[in-house]
Protein backbone atom coordinates (compact mmCIF):
# COMPACT_ATOMS: atom_id res chain seq x y z
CA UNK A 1 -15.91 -4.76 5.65
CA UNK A 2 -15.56 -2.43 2.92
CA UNK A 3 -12.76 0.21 3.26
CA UNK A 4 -13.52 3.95 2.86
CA UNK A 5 -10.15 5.90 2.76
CA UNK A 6 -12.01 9.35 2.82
CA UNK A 7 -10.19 11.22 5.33
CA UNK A 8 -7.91 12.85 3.23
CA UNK A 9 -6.25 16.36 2.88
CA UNK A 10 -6.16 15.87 -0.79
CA UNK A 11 -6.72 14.31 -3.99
CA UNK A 12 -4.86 12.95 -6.25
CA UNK A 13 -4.38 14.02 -9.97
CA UNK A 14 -1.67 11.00 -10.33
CA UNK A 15 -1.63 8.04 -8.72
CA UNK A 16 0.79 5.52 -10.58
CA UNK A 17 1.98 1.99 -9.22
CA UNK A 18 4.94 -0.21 -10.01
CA UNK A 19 6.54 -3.14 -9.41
CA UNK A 20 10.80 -3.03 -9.65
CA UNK A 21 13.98 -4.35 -8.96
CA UNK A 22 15.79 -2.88 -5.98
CA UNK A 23 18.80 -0.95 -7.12
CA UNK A 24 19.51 0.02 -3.05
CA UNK A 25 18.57 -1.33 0.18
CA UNK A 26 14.96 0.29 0.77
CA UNK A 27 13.48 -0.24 4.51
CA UNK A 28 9.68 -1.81 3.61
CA UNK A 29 7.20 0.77 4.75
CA UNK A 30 4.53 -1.38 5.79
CA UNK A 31 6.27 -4.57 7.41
CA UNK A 32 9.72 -2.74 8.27
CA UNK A 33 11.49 -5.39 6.88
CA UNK A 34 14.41 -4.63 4.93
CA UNK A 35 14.25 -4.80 0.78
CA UNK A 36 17.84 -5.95 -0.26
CA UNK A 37 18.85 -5.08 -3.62
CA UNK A 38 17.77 -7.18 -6.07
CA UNK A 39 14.38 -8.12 -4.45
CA UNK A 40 10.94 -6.89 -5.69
CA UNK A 41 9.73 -3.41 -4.57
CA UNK A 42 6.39 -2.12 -5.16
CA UNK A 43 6.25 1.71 -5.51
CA UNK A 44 3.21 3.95 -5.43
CA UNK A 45 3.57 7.80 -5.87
CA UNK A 46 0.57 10.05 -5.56
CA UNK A 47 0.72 13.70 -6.75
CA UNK A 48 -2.17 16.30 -6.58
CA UNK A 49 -1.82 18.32 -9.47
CA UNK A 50 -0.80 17.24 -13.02
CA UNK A 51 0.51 20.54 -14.30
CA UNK A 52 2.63 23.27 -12.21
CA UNK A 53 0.30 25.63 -10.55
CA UNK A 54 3.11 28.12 -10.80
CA UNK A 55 2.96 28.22 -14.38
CA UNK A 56 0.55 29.67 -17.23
CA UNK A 57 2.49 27.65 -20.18
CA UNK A 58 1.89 24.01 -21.22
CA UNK A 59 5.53 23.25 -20.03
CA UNK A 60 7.49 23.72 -16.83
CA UNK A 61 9.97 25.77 -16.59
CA UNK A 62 10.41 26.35 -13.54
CA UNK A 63 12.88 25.60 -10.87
CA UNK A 64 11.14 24.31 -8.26
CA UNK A 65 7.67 23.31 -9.77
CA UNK A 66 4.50 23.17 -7.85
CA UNK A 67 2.22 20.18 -8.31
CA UNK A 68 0.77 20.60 -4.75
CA UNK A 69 1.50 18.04 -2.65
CA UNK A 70 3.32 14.12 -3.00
CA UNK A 71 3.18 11.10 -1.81
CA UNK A 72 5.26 8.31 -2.72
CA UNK A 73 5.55 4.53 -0.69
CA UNK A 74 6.95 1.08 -1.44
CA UNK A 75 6.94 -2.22 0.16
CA UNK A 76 7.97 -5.79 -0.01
CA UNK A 77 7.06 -8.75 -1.66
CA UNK A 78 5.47 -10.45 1.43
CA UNK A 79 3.23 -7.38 2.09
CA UNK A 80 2.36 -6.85 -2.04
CA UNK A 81 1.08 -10.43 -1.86
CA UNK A 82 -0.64 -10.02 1.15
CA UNK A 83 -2.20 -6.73 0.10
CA UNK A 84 -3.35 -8.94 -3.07
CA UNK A 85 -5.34 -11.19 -0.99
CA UNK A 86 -7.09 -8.64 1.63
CA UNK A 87 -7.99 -7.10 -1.91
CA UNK A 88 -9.05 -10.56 -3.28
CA UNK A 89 -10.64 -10.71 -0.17
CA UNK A 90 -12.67 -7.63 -0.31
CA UNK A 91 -13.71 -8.17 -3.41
CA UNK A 92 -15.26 -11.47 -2.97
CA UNK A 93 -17.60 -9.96 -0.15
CA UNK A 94 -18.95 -7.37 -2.97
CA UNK A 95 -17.03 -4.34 -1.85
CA UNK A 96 -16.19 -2.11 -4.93
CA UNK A 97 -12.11 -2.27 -6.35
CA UNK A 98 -11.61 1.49 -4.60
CA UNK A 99 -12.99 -0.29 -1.73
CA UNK A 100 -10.74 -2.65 -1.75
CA UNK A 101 -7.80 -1.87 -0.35
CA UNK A 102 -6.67 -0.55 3.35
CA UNK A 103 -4.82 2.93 3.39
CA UNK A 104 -1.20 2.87 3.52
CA UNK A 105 0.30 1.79 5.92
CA UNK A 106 -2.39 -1.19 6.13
CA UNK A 107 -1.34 -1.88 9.81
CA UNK A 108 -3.98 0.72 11.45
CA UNK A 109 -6.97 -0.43 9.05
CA UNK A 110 -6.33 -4.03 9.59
CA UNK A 111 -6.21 -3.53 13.71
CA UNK A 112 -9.29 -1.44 13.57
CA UNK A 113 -11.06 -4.54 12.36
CA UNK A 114 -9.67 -6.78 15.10
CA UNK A 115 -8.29 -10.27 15.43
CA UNK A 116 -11.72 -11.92 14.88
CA UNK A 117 -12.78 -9.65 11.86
CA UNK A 118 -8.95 -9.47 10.16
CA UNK A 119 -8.58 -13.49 10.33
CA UNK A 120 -10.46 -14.28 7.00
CA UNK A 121 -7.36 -12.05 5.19
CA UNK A 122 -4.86 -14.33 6.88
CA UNK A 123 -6.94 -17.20 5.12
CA UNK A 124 -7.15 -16.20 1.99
CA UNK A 125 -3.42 -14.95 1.47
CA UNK A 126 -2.52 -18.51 3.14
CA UNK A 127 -4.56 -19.94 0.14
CA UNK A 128 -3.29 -17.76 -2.72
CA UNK A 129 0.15 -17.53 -1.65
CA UNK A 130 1.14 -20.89 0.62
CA UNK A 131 4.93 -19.55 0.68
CA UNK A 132 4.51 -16.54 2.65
CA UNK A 133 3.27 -18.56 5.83
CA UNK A 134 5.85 -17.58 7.90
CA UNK A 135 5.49 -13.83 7.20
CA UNK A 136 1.57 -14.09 8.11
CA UNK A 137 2.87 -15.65 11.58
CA UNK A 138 5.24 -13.00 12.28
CA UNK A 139 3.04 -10.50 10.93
CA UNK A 140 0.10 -11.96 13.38
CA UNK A 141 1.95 -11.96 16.05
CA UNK A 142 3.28 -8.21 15.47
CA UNK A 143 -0.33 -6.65 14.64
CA UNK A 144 -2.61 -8.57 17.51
CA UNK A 145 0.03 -10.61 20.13
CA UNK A 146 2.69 -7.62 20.59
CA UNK A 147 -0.04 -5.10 20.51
């Protein structure tokens, strides 16, 4: 089931992705489980213009810059590996990399397919990442038992 995140206001110029330390608690935006400091974060931040559409010069001056709208989101471990895998996932049916991956948060995408159709992504993140069972119970449980 290929996903086709087209429904969008915007585009984005930027899209840049990273994986950090946590330097404060952060709440994880897909699970809602908290990110103490110390533990891995993965941080995306989307912007739709690479230059200030407020300006006419090749730098910014200005005080409040305009590079249209932002986006920025981070999650936890458990979901980055679990994102990995409905990737991994995707891929292996023949569905192209920007096809890939669910739109953030993943929670509505992976519902829409149902318990039947969203089971092979519990499978293969079992099989690529054995110690984050207990997550993909709990997370089970909250997407298609608590529903």
């Amino acid at each position: 089931m290929c996903f086709v995140n087209d429904g969008y206001d915007w585009t984005a110029a930027i899209c840049e992705e990273s994986d950090a330390t946590a330097t404060r608690p952060y709440k994880c935006l897909e699970c809602g489980s908290v990110i103490a400091v110390g533990e891995f974060i993965h941080h995306v931040h989307q912007q739709e213009w690479e230059e200030c559409q407020s300006c006419d010069e090749d730098y910014c001056r200005c005080e409040t810059p305009d590079f249209g709208e932002t986006f920025d989101w981070h999650w936890c471990e458990n979901c980055d590996k679990f994102l990995r895998a409905i990737k991994q996932a995707e891929l292996d049916d023949g569905c192209s990399e920007s096809e890939s991956r669910p739109a953030m948060p993943f929670w509505e995408d992976i519902q829409n397919i149902g318990s039947d159709g969203a089971k092979r992504y519990w499978v293969v993140a079992r099989r690529m990442f054995p110690e984050i069972g207990a997550y993909l119970d709990r997370l089970w449980i909250k997407m298609f038992v608590e529903v």
